[in-house]
Protein backbone atom coordinates (compact mmCIF):
# COMPACT_ATOMS: atom_id res chain seq x y z
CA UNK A 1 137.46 193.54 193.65
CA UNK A 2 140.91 191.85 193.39
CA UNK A 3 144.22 194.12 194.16
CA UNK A 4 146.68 193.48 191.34
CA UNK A 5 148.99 192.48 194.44
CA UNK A 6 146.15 189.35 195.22
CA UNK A 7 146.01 188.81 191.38
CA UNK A 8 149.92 188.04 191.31
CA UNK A 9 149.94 185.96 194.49
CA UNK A 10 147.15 183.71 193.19
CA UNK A 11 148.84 183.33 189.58
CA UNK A 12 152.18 182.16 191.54
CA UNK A 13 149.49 179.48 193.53
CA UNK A 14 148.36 177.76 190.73
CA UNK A 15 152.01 177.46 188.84
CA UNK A 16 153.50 176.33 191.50
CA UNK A 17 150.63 173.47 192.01
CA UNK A 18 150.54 172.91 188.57
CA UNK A 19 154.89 172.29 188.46
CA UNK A 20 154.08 169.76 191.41
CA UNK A 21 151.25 167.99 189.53
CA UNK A 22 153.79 168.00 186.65
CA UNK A 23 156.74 166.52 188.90
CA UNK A 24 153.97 163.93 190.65
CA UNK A 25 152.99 162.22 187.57
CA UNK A 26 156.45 162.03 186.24
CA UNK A 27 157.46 160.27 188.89
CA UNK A 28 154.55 158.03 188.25
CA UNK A 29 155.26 157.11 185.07
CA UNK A 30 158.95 156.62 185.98
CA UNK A 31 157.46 153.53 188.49
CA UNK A 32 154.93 151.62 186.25
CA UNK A 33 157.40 152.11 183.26
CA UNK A 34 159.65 148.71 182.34
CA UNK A 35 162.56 150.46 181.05
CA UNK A 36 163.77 151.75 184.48
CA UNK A 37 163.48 152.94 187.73
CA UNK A 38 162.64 150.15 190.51
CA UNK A 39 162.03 147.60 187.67
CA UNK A 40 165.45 147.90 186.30
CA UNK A 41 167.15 147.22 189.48
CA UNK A 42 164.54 144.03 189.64
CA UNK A 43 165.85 142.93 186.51
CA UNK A 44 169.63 143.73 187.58
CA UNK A 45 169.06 141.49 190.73
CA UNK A 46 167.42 138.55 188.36
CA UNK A 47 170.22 138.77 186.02
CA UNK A 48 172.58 138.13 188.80
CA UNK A 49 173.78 134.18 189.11
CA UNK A 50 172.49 132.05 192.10
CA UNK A 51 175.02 130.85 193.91
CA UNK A 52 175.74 127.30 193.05
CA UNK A 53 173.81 124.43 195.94
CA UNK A 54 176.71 122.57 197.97
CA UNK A 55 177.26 119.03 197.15
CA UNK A 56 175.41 116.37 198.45
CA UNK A 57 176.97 113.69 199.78
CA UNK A 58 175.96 110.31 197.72
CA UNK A 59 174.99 107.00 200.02
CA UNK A 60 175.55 104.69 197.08
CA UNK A 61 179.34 105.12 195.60
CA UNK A 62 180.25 103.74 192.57
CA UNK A 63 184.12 102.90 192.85
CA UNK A 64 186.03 103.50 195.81
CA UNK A 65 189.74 103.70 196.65
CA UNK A 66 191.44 102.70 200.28
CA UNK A 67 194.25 104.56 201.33
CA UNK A 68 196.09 104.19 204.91
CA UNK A 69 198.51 101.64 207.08
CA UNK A 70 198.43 98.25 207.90
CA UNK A 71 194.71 98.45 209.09
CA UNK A 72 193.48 98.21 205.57
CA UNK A 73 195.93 95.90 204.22
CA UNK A 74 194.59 93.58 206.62
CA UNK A 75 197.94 92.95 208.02
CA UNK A 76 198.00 89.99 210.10
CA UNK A 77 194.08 89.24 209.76
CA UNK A 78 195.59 85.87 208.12
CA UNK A 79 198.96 84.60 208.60
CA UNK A 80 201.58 86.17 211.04
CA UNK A 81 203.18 89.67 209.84
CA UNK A 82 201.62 89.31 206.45
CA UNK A 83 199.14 91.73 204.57
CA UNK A 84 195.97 90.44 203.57
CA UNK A 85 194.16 92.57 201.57
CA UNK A 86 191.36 90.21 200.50
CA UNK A 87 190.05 90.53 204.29
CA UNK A 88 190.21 94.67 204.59
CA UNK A 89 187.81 96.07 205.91
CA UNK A 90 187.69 98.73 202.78
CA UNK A 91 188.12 97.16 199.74
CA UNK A 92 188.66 93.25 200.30
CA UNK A 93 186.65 90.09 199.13
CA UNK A 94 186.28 87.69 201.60
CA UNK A 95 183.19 86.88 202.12
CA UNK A 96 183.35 86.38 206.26
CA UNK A 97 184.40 89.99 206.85
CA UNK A 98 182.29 91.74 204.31
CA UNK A 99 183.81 94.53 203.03
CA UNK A 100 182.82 98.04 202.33
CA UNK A 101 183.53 97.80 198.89
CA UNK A 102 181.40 94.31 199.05
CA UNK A 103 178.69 96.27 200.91
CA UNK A 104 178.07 99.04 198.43
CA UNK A 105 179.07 97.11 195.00
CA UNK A 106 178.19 93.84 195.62
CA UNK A 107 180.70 91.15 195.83
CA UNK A 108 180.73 90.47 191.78
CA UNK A 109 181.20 94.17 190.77
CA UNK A 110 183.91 95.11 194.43
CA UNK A 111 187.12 94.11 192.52
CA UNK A 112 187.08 95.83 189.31
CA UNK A 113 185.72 98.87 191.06
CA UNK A 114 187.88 99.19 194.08
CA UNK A 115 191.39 100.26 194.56
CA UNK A 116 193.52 99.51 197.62
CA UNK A 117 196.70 102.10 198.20
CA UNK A 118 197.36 101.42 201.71
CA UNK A 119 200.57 100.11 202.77
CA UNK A 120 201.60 98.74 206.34
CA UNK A 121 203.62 101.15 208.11
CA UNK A 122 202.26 104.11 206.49
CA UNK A 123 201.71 107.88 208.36
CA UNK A 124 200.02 110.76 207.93
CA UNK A 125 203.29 112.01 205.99
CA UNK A 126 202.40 109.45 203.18
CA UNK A 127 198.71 110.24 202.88
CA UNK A 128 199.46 112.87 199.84
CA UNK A 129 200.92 110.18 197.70
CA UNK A 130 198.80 107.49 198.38
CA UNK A 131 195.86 109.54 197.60
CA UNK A 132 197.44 110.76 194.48
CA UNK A 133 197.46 107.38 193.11
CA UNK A 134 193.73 107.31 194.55
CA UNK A 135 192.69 110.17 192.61
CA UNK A 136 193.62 108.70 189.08
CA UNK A 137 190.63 106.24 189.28
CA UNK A 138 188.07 109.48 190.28
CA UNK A 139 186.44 107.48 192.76
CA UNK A 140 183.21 108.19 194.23
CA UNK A 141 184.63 107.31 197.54
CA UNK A 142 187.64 107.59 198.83
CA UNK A 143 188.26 105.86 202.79
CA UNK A 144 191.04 107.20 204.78
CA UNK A 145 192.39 104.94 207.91
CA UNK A 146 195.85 106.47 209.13
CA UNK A 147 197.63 107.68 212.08
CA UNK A 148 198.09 104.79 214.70
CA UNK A 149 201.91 104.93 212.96
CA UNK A 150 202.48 108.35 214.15
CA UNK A 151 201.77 107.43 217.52
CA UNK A 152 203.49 104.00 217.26
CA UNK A 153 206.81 105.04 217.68
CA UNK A 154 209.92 103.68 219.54
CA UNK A 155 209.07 106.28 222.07
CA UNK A 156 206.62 108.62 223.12
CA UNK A 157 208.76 111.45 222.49
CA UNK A 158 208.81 110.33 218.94
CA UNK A 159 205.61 110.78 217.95
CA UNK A 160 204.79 112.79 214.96
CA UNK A 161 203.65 116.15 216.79
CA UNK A 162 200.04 117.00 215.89
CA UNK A 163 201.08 120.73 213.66
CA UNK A 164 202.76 118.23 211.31
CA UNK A 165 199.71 115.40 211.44
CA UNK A 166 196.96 118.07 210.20
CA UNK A 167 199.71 119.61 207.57
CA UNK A 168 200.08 116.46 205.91
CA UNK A 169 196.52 115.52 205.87
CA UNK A 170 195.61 118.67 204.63
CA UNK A 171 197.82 118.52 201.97
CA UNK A 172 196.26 115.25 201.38
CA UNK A 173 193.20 116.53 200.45
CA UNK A 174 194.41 119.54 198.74
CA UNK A 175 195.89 117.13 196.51
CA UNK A 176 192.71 114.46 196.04
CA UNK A 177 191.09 118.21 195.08
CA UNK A 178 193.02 118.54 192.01
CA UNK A 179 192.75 115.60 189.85
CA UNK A 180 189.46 114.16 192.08
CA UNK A 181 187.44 117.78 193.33
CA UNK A 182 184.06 115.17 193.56
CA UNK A 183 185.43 112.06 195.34
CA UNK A 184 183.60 112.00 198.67
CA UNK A 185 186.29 110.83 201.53
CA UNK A 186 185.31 109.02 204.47
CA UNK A 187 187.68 109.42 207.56
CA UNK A 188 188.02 106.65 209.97
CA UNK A 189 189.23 108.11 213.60
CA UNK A 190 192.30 106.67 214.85
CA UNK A 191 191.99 103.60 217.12
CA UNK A 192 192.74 103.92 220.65
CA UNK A 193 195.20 102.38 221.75
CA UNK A 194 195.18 102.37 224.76
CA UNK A 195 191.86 100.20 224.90
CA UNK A 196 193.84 97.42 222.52
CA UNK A 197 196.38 97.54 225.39
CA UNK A 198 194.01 96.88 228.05
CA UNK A 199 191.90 94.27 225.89
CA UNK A 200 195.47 92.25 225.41
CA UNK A 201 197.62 92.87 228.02
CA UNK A 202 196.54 89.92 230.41
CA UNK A 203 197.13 87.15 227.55
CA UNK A 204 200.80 85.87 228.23
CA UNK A 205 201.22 85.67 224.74
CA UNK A 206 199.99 88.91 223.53
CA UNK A 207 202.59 90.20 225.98
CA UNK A 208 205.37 88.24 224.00
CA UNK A 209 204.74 88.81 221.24
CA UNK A 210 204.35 93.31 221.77
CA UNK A 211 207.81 92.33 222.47
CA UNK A 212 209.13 91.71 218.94
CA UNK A 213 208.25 95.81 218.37
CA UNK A 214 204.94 96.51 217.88
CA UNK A 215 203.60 99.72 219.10
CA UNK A 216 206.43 100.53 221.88
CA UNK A 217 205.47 103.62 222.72
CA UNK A 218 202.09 101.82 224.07
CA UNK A 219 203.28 98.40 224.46
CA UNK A 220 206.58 98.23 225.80
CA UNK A 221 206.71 96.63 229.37
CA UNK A 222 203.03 95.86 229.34
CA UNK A 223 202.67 94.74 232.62
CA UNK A 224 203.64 97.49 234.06
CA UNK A 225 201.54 99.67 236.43
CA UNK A 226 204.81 101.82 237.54
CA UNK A 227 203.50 105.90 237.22
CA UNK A 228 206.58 106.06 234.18
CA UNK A 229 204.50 103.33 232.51
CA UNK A 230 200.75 104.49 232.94
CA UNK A 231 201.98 108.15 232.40
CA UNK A 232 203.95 106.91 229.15
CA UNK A 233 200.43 105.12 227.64
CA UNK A 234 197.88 108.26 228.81
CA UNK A 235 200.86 110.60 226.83
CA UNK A 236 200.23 107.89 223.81
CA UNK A 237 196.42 108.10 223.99
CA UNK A 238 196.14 112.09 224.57
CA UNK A 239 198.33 112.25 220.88
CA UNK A 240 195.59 110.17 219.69
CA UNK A 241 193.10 111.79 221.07
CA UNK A 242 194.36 114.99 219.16
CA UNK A 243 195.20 113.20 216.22
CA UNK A 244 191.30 112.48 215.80
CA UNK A 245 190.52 116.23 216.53
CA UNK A 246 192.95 117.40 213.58
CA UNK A 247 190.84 115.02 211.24
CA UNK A 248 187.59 116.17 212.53
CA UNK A 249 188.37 120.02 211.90
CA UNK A 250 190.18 119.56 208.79
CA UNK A 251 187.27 117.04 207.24
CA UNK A 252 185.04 120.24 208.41
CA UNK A 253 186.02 122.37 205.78
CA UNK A 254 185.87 120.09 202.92
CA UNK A 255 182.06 119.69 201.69
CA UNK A 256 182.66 116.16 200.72
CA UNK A 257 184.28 114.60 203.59
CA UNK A 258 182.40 112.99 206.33
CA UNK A 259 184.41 112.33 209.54
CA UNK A 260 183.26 108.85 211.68
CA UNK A 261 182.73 110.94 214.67
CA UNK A 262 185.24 108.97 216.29
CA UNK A 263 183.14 106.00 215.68
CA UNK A 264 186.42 103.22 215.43
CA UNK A 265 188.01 105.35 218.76
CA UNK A 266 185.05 104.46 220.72
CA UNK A 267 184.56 100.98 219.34
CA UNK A 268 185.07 98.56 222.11
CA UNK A 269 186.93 96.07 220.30
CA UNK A 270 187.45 92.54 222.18
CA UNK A 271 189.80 89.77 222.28
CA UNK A 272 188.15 87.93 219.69
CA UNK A 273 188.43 90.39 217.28
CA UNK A 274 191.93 91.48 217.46
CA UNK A 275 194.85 89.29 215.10
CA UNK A 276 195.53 85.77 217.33
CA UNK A 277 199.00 86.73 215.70
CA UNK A 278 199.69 89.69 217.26
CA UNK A 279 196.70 91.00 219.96
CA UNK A 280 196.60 93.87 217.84
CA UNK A 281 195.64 94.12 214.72
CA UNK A 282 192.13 93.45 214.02
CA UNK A 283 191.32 90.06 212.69
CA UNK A 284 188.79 89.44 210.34
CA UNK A 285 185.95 89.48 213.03
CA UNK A 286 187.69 93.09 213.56
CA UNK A 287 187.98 94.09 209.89
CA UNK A 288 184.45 93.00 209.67
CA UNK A 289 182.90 95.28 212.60
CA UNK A 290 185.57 97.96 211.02
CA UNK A 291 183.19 97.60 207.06
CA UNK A 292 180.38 97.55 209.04
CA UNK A 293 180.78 101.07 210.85
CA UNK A 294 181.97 102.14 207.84
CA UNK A 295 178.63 101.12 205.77
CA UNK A 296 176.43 102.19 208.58
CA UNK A 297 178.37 106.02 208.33
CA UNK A 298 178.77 106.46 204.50
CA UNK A 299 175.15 105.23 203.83
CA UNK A 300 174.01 106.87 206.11
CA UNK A 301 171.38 110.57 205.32
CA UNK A 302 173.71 112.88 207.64
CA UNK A 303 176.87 112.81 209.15
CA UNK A 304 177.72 111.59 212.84
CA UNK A 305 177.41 114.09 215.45
């Protein structure tokens, strides 16, 4: 026979178990119910917006715009110290160079879908305005050749210093973004100039005619092999050299620009293809091999290492 002590202690069992049963199935409920619990947060998260996909850059442009220096005027491709814009590499229409524009729009279409805002003797400090003017076509593409000014200067010393080269092209882009946040921008690296020096510097009149003022700071007394000479053209082609980085790290951080990957640096460009005018400017055999790095690079599935 129970104690009424063993009575109470057994009663206090079962109420105890039956509060935790209570409790259990609660919570059991609260989980297969819709209205809350883990399935609200589930629907919380849903209801949350996916972050939008990054652009992708488009191989087949619509409309482009040039912007730049002398390069893509085709200065000097045709007659002596004259632009020629019909033989740029970027946007012209003759038919022996082959121009990007021609390349992507076909010769028929290239003209009223192209836009050329380069302008011999341009610098990096210009970029911002000339790609203003871009921008109020919204181009699909927009090619940028610049910088062989800033280190084209009377002297070395003079060369725009390379803080100043990456503001301005920054604020280049910042200001395509406003009126143009979709054009895609291809960047062409600087030339080296050094390499143009070497391919002209044994033609007598190449040498005469650097001496009428073009490029001094890499030019002047091109004969020379004195240490104030070679140590004047290596300071000239290490400002390049950093000129090319500035573009490369700034293009990084815009989703729709694609850097060459120093693609016109490295090209070995030869006699034959510089300006017979000046031994200097590309020609049209140069502006040619210019569209057709350019084609290979904007058509191409992923950017250049």
């Amino acid at each position: 026979m129970r104690t009424t002590h063993g009575r109470r202690r057994t009663r206090s069992a079962l109420a105890a178990a039956s509060a935790a049963a209570v409790v259990l199935v609660g919570a059991l409920s609260g989980c297969s119910s819709g209205d809350g619990g883990a399935a609200g947060g589930d629907a919380a998260l849903q209801a949350r917006p996916s972050p939008a996909p990054a652009p992708r850059w488009n191989t087949s442009p619509a409309s482009i715009a040039a912007v730049g220096d002398s390069i893509t005027r085709g200065f000097d491709a045709c007659s002596v110290f004259a632009d020629c814009p019909e033989a740029s590499w970027a946007t012209g229409n003759d038919p022996e160079v082959q121009s990007l524009a021609s390349r992507l729009l076909g010769a028929a279409e290239a003209p009223a879908r192209s836009w050329n805002y380069a302008a011999t003797g341009s610098r990096m400090a210009d970029l911002p305005a000339q790609l203003s003017e871009a921008a109020a076509h919204r181009p699909d593409l927009v090619t940028v050749m610049v910088g062989s000014n800033d280190a084209c200067r009377q002297t070395a010393s003079a060369m725009t210093p390379v803080p100043a080269f990456r503001a301005d092209f920054e604020k280049g882009l910042a200001e395509l973004r406003r009126s143009s946040p979709k054009s895609q921008v291809y960047v062409s690296s600087v030339p080296d100039l050094l390499r143009l020096w070497e391919t002209g510097k044994d033609s007598p009149m190449g040498r005469q005619i650097w001496k009428l003022g073009i490029c001094p700071s890499m030019l002047a007394k091109a004969e020379s092999t004195a240490p104030a000479a070679v140590a004047r053209r290596e300071q000239v082609r290490a400002r390049v050299v950093a000129y090319n980085q500035a573009l490369r790290e700034v293009c990084a951080k815009d989703e729709l620009c694609r850097y060459d990957g120093g693609a016109v640096f490295q090209y070995p460009f030869s006699v034959e293809q510089l300006s017979r005018w000046d031994w200097f400017h590309p020609g049209k055999n140069g502006q040619a091999r210019l569209a057709e790095l350019a084609h290979r690079q904007v058509t191409a599935a992923r950017p250049p290492i």
